[in-house]
Protein backbone atom coordinates (compact mmCIF):
# COMPACT_ATOMS: atom_id res chain seq x y z
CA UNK A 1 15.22 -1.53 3.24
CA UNK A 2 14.43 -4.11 1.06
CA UNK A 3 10.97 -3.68 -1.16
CA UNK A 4 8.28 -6.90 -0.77
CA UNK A 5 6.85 -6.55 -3.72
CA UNK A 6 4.52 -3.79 -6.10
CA UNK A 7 0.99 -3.61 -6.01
CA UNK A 8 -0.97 -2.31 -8.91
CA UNK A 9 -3.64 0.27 -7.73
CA UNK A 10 -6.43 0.82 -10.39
CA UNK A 11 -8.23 3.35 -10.98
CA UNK A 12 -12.40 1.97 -11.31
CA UNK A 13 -15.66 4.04 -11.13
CA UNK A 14 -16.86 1.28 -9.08
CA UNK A 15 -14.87 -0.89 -6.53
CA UNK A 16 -17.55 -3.15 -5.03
CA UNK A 17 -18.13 -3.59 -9.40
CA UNK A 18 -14.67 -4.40 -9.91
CA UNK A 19 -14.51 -6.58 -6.54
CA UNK A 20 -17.31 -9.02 -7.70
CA UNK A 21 -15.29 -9.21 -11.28
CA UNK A 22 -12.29 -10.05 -9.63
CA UNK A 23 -13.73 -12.91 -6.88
CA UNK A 24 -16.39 -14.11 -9.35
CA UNK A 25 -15.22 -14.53 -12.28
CA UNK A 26 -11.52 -14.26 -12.14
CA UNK A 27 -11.23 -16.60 -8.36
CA UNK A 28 -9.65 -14.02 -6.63
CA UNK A 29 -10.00 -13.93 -3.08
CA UNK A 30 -11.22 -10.19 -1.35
CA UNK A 31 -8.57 -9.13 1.10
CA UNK A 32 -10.35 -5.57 2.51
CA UNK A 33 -12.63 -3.11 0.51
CA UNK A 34 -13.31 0.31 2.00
CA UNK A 35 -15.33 3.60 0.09
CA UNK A 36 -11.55 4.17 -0.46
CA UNK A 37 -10.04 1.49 -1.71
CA UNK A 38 -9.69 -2.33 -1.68
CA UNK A 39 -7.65 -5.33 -2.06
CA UNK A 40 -8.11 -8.50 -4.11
CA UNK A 41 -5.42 -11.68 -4.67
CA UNK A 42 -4.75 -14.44 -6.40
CA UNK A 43 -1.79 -17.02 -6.50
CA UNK A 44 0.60 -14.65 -4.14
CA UNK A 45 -0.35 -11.64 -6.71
CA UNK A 46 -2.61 -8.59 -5.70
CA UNK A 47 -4.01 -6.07 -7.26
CA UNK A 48 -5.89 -2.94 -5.05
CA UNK A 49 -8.64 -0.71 -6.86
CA UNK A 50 -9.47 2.96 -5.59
CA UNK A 51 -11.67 5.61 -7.09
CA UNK A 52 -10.67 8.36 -9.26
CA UNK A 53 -9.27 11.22 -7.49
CA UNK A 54 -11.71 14.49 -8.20
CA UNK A 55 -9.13 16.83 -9.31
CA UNK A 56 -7.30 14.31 -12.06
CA UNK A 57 -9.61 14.19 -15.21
CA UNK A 58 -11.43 10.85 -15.70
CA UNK A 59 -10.01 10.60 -19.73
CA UNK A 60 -6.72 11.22 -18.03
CA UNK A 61 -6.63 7.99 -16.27
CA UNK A 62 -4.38 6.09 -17.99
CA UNK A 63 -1.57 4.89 -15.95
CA UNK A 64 -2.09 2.85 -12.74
CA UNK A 65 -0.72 3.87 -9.17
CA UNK A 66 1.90 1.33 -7.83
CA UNK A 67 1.51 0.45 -4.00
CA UNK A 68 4.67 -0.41 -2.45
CA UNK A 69 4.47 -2.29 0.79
CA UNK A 70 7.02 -1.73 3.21
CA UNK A 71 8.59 -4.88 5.93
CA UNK A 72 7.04 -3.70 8.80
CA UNK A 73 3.33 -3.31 7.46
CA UNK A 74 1.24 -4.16 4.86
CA UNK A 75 -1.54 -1.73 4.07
CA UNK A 76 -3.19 -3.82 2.11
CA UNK A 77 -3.89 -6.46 4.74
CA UNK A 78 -3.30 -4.97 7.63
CA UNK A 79 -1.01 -7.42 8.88
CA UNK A 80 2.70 -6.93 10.20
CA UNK A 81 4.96 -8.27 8.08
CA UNK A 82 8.20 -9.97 8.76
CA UNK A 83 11.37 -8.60 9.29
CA UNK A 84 13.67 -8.72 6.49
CA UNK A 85 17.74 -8.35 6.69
């Protein structure tokens, strides 16, 4: 199966905070945002933000979670993707 592409999930205290950074100031466009999670994109690049996860330490937060689409779905849009060879 061939990989689309990798999608840097960020850890924020706030999404709808780091949503209105993203589309305000930096033009990116808002794909979804949930209580869970959300997705923002710019220029064919996208970058998701989720909460912190209760039983990983805030301070311990350093390193982002990749999101790795697969052909037939993309979670971040919701949309079916095409198939690849």
């Amino acid at each position: 199966m061939k990989l689309l592409d990798v999608t840097p999930m960020l850890t924020v205290t706030s999404i709808d905070a780091a949503v209105v950074f993203y589309r305000d100031i930096l033009d990116f466009k808002c794909f979804e945002v949930t209580k869970h999670w959300s997705c923002v994109g710019r220029d064919g690049a996208k970058v998701m933000f989720a909460p912190p996860n209760t039983h990983i330490p805030l301070k311990s937060l350093c390193w982002p979670a990749r999101y790795i689409p697969l052909p037939t779905m993309c979670m971040c849009c919701g949309r079916s993707s095409r198939a690849t060879a």
